[in-house]
Structure formats: C-alpha cells, structure tokens
N, C-alpha and C. Protein backbone atom coordinates (compact mmCIF):
# COMPACT_ATOMS: atom_id res chain seq x y z
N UNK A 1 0.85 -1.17 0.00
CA UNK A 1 0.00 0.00 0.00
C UNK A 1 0.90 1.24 0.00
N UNK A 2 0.59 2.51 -0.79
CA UNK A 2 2.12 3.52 -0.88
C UNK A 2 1.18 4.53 -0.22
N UNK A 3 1.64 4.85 1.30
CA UNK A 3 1.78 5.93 1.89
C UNK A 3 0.70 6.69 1.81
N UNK A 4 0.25 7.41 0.69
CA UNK A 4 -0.62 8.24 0.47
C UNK A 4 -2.25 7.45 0.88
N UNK A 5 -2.16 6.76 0.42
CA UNK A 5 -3.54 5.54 0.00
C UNK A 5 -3.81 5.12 1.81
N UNK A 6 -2.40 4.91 2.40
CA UNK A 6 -3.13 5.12 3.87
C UNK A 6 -3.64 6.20 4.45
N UNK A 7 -2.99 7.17 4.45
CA UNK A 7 -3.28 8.22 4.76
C UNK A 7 -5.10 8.83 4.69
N UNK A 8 -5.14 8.86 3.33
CA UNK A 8 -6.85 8.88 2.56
C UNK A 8 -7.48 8.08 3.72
N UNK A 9 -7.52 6.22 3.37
CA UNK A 9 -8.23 5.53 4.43
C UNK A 9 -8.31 6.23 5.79
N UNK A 10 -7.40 6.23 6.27
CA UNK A 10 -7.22 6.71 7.59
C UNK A 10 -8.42 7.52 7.84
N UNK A 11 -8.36 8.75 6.78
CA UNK A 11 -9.04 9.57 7.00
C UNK A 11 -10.30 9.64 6.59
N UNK A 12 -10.37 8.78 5.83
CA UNK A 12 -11.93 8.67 5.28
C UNK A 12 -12.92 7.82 6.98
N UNK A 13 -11.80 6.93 7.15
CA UNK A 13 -12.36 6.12 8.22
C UNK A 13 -12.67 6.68 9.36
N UNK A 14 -12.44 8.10 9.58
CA UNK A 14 -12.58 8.97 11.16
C UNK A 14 -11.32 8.77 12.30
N UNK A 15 -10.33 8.08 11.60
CA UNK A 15 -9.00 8.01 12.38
C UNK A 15 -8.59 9.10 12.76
N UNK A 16 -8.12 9.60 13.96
CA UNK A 16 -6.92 10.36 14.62
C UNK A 16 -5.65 10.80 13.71
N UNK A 17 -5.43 9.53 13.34
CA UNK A 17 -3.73 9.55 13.39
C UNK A 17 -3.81 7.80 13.13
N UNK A 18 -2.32 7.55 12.54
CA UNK A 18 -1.92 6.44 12.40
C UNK A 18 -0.45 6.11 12.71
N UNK A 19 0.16 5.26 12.85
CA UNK A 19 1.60 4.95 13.53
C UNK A 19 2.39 4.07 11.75
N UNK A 20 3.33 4.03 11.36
CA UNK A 20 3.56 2.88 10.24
C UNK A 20 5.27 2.45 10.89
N UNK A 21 4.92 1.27 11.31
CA UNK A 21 6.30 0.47 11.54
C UNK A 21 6.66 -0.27 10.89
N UNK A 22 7.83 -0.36 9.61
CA UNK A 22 7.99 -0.86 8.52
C UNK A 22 9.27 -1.98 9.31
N UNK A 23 9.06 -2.84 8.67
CA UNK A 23 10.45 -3.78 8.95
C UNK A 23 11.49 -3.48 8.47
N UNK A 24 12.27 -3.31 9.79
CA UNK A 24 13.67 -3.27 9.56
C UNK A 24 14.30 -1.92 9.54
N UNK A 25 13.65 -0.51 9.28
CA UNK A 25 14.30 0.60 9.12
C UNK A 25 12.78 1.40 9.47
N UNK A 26 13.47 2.45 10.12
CA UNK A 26 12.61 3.83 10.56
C UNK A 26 12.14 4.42 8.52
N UNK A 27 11.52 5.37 8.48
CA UNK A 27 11.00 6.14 7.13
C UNK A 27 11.86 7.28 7.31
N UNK A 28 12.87 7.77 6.20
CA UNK A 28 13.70 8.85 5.92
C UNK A 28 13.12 10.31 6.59
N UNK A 29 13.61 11.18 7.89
CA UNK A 29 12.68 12.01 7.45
C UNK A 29 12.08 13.42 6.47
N UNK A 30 12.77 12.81 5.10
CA UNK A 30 11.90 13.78 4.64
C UNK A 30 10.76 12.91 3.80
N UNK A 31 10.94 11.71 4.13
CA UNK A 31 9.42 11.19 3.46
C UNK A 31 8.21 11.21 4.92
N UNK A 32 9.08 11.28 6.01
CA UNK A 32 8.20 11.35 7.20
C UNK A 32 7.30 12.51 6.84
N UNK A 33 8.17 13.86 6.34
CA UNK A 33 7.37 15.03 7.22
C UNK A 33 6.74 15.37 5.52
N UNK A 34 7.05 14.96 4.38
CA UNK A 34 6.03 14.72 3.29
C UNK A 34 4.82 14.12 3.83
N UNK A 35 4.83 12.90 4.53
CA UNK A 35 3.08 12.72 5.18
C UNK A 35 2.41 13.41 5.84
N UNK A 36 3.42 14.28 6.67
CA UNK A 36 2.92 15.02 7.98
C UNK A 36 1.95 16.10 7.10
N UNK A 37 2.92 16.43 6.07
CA UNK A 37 2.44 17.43 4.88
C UNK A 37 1.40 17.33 4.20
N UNK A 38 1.14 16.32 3.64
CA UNK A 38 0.18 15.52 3.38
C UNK A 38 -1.20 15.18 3.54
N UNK A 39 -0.62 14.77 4.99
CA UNK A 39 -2.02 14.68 6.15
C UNK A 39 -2.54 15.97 6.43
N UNK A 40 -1.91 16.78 6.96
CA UNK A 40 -2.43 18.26 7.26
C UNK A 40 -2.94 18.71 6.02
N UNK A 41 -2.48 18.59 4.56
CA UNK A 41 -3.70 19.18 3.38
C UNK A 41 -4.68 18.14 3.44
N UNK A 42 -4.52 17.06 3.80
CA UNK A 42 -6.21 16.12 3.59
C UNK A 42 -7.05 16.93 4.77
N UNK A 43 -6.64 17.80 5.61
CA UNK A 43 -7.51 17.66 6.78
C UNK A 43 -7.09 17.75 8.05
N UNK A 44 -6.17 16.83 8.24
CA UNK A 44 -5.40 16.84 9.79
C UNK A 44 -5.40 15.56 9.96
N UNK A 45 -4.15 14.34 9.97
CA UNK A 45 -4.08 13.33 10.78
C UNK A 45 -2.57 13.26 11.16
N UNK A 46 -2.76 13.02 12.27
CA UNK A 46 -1.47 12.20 13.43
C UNK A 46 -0.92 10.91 12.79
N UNK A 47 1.01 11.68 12.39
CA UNK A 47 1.31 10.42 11.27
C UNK A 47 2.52 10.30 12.21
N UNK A 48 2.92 8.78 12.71
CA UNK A 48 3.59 8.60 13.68
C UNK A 48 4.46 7.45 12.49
N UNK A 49 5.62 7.71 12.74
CA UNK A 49 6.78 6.61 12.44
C UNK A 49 7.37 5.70 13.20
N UNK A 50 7.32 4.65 13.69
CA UNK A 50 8.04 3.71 14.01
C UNK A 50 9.36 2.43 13.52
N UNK A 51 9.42 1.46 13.70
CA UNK A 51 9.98 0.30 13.38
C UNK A 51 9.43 -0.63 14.17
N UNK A 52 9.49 -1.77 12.95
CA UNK A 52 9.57 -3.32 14.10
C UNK A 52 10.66 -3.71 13.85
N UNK A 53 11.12 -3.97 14.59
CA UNK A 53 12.46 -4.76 14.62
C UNK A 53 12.44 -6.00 15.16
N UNK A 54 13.40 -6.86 14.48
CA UNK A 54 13.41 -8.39 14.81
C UNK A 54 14.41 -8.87 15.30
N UNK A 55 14.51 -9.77 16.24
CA UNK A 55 15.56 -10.10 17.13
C UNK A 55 16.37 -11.17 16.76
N UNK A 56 17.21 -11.65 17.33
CA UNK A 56 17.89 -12.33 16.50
C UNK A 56 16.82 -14.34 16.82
N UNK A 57 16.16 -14.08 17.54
CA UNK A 57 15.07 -15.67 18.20
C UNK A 57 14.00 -15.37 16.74
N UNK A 58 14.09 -14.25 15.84
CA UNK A 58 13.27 -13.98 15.27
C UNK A 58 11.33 -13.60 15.30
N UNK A 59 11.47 -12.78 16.44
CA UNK A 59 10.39 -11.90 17.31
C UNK A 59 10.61 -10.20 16.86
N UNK A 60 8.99 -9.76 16.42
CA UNK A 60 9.00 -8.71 16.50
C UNK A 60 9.03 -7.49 17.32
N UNK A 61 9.45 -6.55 17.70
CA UNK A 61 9.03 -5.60 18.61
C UNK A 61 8.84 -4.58 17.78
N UNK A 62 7.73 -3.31 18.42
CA UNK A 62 7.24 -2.34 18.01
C UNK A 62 8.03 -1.57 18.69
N UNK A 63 8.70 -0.44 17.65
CA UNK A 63 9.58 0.45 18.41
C UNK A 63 9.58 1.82 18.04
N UNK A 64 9.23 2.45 19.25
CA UNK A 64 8.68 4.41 18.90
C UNK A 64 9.84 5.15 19.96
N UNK A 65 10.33 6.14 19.33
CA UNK A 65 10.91 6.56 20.38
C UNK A 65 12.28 6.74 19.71
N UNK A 66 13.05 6.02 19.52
CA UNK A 66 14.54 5.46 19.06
C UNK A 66 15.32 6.52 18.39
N UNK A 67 14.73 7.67 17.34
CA UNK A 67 15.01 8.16 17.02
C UNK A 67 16.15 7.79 15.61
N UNK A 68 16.27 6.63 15.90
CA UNK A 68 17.56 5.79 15.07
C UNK A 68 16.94 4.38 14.07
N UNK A 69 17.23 4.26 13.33
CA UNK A 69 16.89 2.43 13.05
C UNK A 69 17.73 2.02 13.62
N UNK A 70 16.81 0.61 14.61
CA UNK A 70 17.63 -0.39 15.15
C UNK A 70 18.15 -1.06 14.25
N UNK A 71 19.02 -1.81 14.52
CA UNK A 71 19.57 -2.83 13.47
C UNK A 71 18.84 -4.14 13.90
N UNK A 72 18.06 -4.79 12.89
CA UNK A 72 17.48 -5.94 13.01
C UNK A 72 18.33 -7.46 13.34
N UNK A 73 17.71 -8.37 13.90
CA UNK A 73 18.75 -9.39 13.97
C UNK A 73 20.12 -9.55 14.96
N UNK A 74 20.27 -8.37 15.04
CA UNK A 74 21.63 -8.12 16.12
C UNK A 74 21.59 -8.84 17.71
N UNK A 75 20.17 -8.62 18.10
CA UNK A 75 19.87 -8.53 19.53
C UNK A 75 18.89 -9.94 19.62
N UNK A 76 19.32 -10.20 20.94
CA UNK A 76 18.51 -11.33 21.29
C UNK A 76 17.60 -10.92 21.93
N UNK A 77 16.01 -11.57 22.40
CA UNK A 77 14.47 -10.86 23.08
C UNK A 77 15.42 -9.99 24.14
N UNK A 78 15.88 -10.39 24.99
CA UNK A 78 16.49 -10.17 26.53
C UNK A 78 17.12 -8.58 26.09
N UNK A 79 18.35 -8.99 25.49
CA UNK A 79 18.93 -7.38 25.00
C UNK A 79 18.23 -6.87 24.42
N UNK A 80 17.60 -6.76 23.56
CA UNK A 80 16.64 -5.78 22.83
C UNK A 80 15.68 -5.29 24.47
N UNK A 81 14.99 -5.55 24.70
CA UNK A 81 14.19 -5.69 25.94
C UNK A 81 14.78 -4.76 26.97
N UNK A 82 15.78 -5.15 27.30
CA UNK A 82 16.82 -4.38 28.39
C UNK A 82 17.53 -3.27 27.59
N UNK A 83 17.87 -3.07 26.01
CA UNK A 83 18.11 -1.40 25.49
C UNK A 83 17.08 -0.98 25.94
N UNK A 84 15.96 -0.93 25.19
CA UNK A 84 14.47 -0.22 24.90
C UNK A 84 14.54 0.45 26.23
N UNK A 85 14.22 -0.61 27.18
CA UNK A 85 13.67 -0.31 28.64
C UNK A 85 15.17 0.79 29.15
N UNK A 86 16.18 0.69 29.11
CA UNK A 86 17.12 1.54 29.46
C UNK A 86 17.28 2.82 28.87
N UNK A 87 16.74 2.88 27.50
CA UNK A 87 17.06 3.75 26.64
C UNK A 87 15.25 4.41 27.14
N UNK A 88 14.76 4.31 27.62
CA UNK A 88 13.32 5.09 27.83
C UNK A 88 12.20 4.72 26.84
N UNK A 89 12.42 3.52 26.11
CA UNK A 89 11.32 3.26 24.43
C UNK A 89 10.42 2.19 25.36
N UNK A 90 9.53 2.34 25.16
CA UNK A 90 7.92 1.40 25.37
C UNK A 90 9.01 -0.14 24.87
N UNK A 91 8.61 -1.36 25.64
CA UNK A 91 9.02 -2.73 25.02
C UNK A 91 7.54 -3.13 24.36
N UNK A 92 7.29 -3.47 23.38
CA UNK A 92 6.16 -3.97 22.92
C UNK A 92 6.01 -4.70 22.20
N UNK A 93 5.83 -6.35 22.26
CA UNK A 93 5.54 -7.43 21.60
C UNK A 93 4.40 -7.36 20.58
N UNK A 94 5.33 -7.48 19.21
CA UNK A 94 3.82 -7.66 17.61
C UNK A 94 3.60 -9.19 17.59
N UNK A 95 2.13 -9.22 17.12
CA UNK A 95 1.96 -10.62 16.81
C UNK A 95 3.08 -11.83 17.98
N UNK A 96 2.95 -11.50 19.15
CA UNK A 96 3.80 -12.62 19.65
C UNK A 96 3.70 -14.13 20.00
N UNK A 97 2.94 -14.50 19.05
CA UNK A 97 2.39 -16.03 19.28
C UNK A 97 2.36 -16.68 18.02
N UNK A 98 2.76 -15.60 16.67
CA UNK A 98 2.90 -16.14 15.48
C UNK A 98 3.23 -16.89 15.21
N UNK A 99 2.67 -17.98 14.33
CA UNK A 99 3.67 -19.33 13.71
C UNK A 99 4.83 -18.38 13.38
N UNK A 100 6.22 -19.25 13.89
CA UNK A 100 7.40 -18.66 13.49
C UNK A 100 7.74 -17.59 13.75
N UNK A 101 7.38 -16.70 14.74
CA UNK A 101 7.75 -15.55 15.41
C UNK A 101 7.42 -15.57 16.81
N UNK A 102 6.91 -16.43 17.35
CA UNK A 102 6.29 -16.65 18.55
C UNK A 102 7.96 -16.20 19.80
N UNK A 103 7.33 -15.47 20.62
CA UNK A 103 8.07 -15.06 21.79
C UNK A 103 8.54 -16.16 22.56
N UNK A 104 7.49 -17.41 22.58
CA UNK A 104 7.78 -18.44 23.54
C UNK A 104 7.71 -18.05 24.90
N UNK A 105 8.61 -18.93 25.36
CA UNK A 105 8.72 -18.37 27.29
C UNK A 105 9.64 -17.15 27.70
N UNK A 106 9.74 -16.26 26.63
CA UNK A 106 10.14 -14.84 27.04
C UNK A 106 9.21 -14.06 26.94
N UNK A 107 7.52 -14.36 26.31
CA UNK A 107 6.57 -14.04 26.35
C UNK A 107 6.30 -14.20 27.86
N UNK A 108 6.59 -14.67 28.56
CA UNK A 108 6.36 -14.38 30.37
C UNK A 108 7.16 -14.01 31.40
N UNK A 109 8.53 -14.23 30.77
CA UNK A 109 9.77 -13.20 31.00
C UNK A 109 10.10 -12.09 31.41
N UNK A 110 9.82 -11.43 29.98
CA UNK A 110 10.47 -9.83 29.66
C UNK A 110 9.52 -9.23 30.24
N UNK A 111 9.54 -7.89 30.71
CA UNK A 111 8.70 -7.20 31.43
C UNK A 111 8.17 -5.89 30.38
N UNK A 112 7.59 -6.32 29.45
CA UNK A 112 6.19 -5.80 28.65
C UNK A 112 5.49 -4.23 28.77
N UNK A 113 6.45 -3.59 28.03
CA UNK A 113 4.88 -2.40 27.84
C UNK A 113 3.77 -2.17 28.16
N UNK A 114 3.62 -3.43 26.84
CA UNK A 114 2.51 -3.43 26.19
C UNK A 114 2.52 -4.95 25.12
N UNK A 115 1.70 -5.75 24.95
CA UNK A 115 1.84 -6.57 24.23
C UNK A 115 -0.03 -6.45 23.04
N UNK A 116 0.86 -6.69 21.51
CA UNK A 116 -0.68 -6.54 20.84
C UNK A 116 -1.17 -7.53 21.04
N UNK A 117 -2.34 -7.78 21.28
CA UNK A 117 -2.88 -8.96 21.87
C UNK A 117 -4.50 -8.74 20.16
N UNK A 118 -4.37 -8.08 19.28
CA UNK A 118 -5.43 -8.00 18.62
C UNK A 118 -4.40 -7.50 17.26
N UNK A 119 -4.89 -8.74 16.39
CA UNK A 119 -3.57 -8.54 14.77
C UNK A 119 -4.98 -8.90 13.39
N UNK A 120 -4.91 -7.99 12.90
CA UNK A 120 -6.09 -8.22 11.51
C UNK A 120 -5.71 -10.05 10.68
N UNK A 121 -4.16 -9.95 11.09
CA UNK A 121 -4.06 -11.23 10.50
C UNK A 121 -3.66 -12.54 11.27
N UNK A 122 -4.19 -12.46 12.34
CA UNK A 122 -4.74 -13.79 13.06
C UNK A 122 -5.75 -13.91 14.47
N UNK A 123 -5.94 -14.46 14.38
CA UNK A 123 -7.17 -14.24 15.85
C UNK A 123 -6.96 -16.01 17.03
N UNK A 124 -6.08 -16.33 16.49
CA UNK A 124 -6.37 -17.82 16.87
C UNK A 124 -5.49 -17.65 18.77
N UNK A 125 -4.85 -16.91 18.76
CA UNK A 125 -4.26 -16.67 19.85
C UNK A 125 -4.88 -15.79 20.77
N UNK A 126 -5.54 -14.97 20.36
CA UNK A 126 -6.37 -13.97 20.95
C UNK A 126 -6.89 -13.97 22.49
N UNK A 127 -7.44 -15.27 22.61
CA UNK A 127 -7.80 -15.37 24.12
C UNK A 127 -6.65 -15.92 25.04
N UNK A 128 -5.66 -16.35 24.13
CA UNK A 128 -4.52 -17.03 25.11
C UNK A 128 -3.77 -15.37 25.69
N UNK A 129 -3.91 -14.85 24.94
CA UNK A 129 -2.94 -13.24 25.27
C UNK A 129 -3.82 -12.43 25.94
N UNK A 130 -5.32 -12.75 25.36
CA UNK A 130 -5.58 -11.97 26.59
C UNK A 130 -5.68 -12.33 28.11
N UNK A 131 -5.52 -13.56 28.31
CA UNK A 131 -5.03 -14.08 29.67
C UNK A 131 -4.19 -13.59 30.20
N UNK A 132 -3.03 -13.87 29.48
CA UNK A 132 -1.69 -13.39 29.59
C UNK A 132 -1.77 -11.74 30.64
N UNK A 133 -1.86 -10.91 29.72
CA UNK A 133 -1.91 -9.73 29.65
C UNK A 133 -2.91 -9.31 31.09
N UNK A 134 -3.47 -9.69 31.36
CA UNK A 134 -4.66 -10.04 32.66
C UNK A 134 -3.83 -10.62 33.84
N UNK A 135 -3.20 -11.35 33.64
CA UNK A 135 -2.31 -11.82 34.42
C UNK A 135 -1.15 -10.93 34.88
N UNK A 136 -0.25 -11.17 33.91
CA UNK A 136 0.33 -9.77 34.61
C UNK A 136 0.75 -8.18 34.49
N UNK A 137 -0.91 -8.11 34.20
CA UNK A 137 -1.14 -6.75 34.21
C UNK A 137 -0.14 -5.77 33.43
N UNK A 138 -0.32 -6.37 31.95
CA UNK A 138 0.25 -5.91 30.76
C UNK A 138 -0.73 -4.93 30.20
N UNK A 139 -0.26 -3.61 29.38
CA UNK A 139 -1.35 -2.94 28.70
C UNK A 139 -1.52 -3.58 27.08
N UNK A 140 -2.72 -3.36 26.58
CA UNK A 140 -2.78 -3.82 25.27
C UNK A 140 -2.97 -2.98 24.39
N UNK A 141 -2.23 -3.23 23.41
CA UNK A 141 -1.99 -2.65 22.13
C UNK A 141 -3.00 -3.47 20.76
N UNK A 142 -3.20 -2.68 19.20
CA UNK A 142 -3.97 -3.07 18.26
C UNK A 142 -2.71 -3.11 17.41
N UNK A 143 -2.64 -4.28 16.15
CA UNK A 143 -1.95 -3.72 15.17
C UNK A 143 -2.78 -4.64 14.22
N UNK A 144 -2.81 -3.62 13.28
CA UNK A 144 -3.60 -3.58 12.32
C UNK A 144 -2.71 -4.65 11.05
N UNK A 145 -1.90 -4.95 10.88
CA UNK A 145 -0.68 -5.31 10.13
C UNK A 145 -1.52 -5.00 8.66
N UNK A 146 -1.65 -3.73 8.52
CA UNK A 146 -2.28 -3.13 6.92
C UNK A 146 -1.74 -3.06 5.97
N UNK A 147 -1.00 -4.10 5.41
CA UNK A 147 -0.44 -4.16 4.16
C UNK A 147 -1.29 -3.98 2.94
N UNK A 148 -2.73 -3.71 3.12
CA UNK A 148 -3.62 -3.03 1.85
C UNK A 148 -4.74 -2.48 2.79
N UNK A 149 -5.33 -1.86 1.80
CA UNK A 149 -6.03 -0.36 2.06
C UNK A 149 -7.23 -1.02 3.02
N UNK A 150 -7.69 -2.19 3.02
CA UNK A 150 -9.16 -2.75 3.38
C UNK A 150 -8.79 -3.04 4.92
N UNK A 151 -7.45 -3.37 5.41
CA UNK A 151 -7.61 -3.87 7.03
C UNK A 151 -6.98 -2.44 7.65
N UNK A 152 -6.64 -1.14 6.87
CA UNK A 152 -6.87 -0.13 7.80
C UNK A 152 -8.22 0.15 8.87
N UNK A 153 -7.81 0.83 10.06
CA UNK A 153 -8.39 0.81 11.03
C UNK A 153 -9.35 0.08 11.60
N UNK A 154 -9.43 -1.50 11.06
CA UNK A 154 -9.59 -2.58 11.88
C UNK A 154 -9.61 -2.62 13.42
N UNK A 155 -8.10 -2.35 13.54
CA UNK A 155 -7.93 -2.65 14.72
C UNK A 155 -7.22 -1.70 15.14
N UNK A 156 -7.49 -1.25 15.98
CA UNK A 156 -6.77 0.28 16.45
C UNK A 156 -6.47 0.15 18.04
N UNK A 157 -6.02 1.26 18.52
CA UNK A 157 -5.19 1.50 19.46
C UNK A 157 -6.39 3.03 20.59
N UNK A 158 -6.76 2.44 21.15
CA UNK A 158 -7.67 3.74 21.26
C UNK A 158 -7.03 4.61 23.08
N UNK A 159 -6.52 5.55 22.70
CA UNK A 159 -5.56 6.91 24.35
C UNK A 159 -6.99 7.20 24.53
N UNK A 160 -6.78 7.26 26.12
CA UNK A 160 -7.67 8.44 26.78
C UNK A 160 -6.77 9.41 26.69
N UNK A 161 -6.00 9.91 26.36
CA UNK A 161 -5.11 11.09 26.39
C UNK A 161 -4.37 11.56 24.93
N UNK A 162 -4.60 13.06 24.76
CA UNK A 162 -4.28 13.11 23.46
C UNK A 162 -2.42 12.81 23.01
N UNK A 163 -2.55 12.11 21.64
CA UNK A 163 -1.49 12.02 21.29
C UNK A 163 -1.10 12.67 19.96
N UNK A 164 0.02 13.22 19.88
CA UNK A 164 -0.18 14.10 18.55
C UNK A 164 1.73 14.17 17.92
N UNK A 165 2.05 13.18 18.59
CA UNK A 165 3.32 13.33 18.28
C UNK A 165 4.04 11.80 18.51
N UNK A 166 5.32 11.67 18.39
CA UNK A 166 6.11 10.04 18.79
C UNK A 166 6.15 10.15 20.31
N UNK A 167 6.81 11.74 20.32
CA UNK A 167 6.68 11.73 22.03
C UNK A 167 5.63 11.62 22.88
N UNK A 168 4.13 11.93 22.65
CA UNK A 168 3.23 12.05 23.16
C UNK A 168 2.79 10.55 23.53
N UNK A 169 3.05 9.89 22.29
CA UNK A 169 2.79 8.62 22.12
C UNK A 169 3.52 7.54 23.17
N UNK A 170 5.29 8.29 23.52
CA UNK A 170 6.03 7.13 24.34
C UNK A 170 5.09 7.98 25.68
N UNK A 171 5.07 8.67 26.01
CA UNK A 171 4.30 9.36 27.05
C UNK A 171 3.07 8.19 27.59
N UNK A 172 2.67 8.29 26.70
CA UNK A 172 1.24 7.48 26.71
C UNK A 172 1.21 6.06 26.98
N UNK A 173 1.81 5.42 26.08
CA UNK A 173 2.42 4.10 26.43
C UNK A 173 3.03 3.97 27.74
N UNK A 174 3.79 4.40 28.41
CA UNK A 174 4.31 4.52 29.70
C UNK A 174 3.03 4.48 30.36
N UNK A 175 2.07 5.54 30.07
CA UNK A 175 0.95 5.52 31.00
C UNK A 175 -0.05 4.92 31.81
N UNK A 176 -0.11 4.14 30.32
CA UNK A 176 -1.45 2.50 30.66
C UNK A 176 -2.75 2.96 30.28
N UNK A 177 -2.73 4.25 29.94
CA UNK A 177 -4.18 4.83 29.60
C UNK A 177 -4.58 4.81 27.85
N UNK A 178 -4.72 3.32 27.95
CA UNK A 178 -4.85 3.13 26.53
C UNK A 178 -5.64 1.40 26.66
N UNK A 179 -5.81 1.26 25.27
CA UNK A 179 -6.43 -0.28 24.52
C UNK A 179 -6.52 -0.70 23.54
N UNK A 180 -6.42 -2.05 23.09
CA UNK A 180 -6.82 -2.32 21.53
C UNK A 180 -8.14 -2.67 21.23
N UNK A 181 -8.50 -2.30 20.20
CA UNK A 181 -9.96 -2.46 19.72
C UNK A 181 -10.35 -2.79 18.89
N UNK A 182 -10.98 -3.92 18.18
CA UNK A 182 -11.58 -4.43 17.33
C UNK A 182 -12.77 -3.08 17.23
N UNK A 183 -12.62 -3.10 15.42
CA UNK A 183 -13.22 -2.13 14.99
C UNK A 183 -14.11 -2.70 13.73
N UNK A 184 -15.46 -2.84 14.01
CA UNK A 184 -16.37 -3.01 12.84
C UNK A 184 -16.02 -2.14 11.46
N UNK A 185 -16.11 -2.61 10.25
CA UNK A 185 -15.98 -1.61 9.16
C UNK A 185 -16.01 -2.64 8.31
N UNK A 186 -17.12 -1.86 7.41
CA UNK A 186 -17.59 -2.63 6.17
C UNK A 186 -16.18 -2.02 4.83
N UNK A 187 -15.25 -2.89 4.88
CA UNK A 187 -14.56 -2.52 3.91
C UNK A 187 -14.87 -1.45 2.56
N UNK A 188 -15.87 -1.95 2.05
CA UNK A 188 -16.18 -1.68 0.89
C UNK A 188 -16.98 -0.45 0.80
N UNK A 189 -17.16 -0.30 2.02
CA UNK A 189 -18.50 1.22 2.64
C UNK A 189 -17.65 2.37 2.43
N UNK A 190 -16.41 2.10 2.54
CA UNK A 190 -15.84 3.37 2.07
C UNK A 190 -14.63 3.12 1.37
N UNK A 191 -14.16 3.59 0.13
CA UNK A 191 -13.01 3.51 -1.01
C UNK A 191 -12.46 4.95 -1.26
C-alpha cells in the first residue's frame, strides 16, 4: 500500500492519526514530514513513524521513540528488551504467538509495555494473550498489520489522552491509559 492511499483511508475512516512500523528501518525524514504534509492538506491526521524490529530468536518488537533504526537481527528478546527499557522506548511485543515468530517463554519473561494482543491477521491466539496480559497486568496494544487499504483501522489503538506526536505517544504508552480495539468496518462502505 504507498503511503498516500493510507493516509486517505485513515481519514476517510474517522481516524486520529496512524503509527507505520515498517520492517527493519525507521521512514527517511523527509518522506516522514512529506506525510505530515500531506495529512495536514487532507484535513489533519497524526502520522507517527516507528519500526519493528526483529531479534535475532526472530520476534517482532514495536519500536517508537529510538530516534535511530535499530539494526534488526543483532539482539537477542532479553537485550533488545533491556536497550528499549534503558534507553526510555515502550518494550512492545507484535503478533507474539505467530507461527514462526512466537516469543515463547520470554513471552512471560520480559517485562512488557505493552503486548498486541489483537492482529487483523490472526485471531487464533487472541484469548490465550488476553489471559496473559490479565495476568500480569500488561497494557494492550492493536496492530492492524495493513499491508492493503481494506484492514486499515480494523484494529486500532484507542488513548484516553491526546497524542499528537512520537513523544506524546512514548508518554502514553508509559501511562497505561490506553487499549486495543476491534473495529467493525464494512470494507467496501468506504473507497
């Protein structure tokens, strides 16, 4: 999906703002602040850049804050886990139960953000994480994994507190004043 085409959805859909964590590298910023640009002539939306980065157990984390691309692969769950958390970045487990990305027993380990416990492209784990997360009183996160225009804002991320920036966002995350949400939407109701 190229950039722009989210953006539109986003906004057609009544979104805030959206976050895009691409594998493996942060977005240049002058293609960042081209969206920012972007978004503000559609109207106004909150365009947040991230990364996921992958560890070397081959586990994703969602990473805001960094200011840098991590280097993928380098770090094992534990070190990655223990930068983030030292360096002040939210730790936050994507999809962590994936065939072939699954966290395993560092999924009860590492001491968690936030873990997404709600992914457009699987649901089969869903009640096992939300145990999890209940248990020990983990916050939950949405990721939408929107690789085309139809599973935007699916699943979202919904602050009681406004966010309008990366910083606002690690702010927030720290906070706990947040959730993921399964979001009704007739794909096709809006193009």
């Amino acid at each position: 999906m190229e950039p722009r085409e989210l953006v539109d959805r986003a906004i057609a859909l009544g979104l805030d703002g959206v976050a895009v964590t691409d594998h493996d590298s942060l977005w240049t910023p002058g293609l960042v602040s081209d969206m920012k640009e972007y978004a503000d002539s559609k109207g106004g939306l909150i365009f947040i850049n991230g990364q996921e980065v992958r560890s070397r157990e081959g586990c994703d984390f969602l990473v805001f804050g960094a200011g840098a691309t991590i280097e993928c692969y380098k770090y094992s769950n534990i070190e990655l886990a223990d930068m983030l958390s030292k360096s002040g970045i939210p730790v936050i487990a994507a999809h962590p139960l994936r065939d072939g990305f699954s966290f395993g027993d560092d999924l009860y380990r590492l001491d968690f953000t936030a873990i997404e416990v709600f992914n457009n492209r699987e649901k089969k784990d869903e009640e096992t994480l939300l145990e999890l997360v209940k248990r020990k009183k983990i916050n939950t996160i949405g990721g939408s994994d929107s690789h085309d225009w139809s599973r935007v804002g699916r699943i979202v991320t919904e602050f009681e507190d406004p966010v309008d920036g990366v910083e606002k966002l690690v702010e927030s995350l720290f906070s706990g004043r947040y959730r993921a949400v399964r979001r009704q939407i007739d794909p096709m109701a809006i193009s």
